[in-house]
C-alpha atoms as a PDB file:
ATOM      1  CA  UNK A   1     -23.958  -4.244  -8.493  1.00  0.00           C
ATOM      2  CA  UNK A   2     -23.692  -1.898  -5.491  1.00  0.00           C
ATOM      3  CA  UNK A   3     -22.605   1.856  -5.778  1.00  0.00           C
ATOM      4  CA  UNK A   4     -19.608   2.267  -3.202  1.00  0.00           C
ATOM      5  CA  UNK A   5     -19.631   6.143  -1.966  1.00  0.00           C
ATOM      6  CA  UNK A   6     -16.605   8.073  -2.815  1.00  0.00           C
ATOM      7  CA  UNK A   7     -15.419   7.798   0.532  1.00  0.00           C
ATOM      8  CA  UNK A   8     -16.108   4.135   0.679  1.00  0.00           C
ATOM      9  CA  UNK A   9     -13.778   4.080  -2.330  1.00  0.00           C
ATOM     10  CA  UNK A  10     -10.980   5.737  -0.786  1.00  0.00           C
ATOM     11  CA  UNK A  11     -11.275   3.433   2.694  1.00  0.00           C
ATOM     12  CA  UNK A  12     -11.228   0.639   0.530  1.00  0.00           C
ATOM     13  CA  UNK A  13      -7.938   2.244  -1.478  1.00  0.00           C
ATOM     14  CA  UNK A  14      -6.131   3.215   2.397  1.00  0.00           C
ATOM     15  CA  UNK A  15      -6.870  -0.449   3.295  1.00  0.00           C
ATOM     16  CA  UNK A  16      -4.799  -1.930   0.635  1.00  0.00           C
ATOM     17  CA  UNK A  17      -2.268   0.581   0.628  1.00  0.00           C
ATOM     18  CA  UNK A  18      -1.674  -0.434   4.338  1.00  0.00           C
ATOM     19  CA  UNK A  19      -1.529  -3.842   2.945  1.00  0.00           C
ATOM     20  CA  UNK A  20       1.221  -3.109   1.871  1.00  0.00           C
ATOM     21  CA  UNK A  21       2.678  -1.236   4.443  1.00  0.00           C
ATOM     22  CA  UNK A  22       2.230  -3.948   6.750  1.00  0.00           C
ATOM     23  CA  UNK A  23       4.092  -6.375   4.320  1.00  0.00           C
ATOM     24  CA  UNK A  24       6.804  -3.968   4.190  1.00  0.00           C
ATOM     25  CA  UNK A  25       7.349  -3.393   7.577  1.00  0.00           C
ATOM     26  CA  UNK A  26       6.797  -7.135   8.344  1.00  0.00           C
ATOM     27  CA  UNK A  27      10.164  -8.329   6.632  1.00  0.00           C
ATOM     28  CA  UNK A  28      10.901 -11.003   4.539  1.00  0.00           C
ATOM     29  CA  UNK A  29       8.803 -14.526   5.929  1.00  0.00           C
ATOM     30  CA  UNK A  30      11.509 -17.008   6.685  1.00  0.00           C
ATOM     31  CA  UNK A  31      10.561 -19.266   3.378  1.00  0.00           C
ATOM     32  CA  UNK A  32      10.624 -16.778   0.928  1.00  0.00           C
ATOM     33  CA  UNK A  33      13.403 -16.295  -1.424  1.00  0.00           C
ATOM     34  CA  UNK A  34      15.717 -13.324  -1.879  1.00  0.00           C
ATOM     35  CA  UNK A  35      14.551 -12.687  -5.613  1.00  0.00           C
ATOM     36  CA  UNK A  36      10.836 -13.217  -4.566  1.00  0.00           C
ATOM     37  CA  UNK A  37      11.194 -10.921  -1.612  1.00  0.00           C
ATOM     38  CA  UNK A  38      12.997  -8.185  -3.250  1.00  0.00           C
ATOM     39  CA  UNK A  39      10.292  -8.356  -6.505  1.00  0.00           C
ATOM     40  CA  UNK A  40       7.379  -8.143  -3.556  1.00  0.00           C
ATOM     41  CA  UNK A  41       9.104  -5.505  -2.336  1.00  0.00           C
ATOM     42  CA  UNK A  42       9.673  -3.205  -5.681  1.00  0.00           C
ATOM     43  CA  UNK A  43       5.718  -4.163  -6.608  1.00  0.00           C
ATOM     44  CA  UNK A  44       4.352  -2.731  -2.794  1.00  0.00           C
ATOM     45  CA  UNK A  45       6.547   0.076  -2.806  1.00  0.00           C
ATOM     46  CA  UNK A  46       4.962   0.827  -6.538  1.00  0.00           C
ATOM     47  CA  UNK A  47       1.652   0.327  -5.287  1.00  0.00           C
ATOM     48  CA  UNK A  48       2.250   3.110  -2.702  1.00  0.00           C
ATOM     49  CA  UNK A  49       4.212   5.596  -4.819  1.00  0.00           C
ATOM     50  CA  UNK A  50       1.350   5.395  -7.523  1.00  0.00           C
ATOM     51  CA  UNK A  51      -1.204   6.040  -4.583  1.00  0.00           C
ATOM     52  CA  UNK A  52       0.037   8.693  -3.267  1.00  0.00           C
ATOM     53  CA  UNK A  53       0.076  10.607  -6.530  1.00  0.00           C
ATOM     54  CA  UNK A  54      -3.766  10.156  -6.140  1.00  0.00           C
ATOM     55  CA  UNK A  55      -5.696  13.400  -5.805  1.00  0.00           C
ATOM     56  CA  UNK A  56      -8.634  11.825  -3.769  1.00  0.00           C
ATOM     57  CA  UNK A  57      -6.832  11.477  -0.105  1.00  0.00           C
ATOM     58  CA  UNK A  58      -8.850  13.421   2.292  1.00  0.00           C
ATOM     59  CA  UNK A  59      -7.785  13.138   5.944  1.00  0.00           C
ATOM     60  CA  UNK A  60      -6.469   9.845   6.017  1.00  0.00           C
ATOM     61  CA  UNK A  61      -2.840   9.566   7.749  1.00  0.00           C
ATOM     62  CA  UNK A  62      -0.044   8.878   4.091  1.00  0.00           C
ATOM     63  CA  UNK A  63       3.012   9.158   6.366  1.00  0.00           C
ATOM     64  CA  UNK A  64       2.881   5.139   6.779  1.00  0.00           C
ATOM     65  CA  UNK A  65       2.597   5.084   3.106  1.00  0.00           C
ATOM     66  CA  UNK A  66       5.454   7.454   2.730  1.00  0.00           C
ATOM     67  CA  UNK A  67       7.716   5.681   4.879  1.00  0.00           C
ATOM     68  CA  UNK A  68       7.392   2.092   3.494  1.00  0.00           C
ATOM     69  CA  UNK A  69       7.765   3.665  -0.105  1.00  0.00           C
ATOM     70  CA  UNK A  70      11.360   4.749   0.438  1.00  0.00           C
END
């Protein structure tokens, strides 16, 4: 098993948090249903909140992650 780096760790956290900043911002995809969409929604926008209470950020930009929490 390889040993990511702490700061390998932390790209690899920023990457999937703008996963989900992307899927925010992207809008609901045409064949997706309300329900679904607003459950994808309410998990991303957990995924972010619960990330940015992380203590490990360094200089990496959160105000994407901010913004697609609200």
């Amino acid at each position: 098993m390889i040993e990511l780096t702490e700061q390998e760790q932390i790209a690899r956290h920023y990457s999937a948090c703008m996963d989900s900043v992307n899927l925010i911002n992207a809008g609901k995809p045409e064949d997706m249903e309300d329900a679904e969409w607003a459950d994808c929604l309410k998990r991303n926008k957990e995924h972010l909140k619960i990330m940015l209470a992380k203590d490990f950020w360094t200089t990496e930009d959160l105000e994407p992650l901010r913004a697609a929490s609200e």
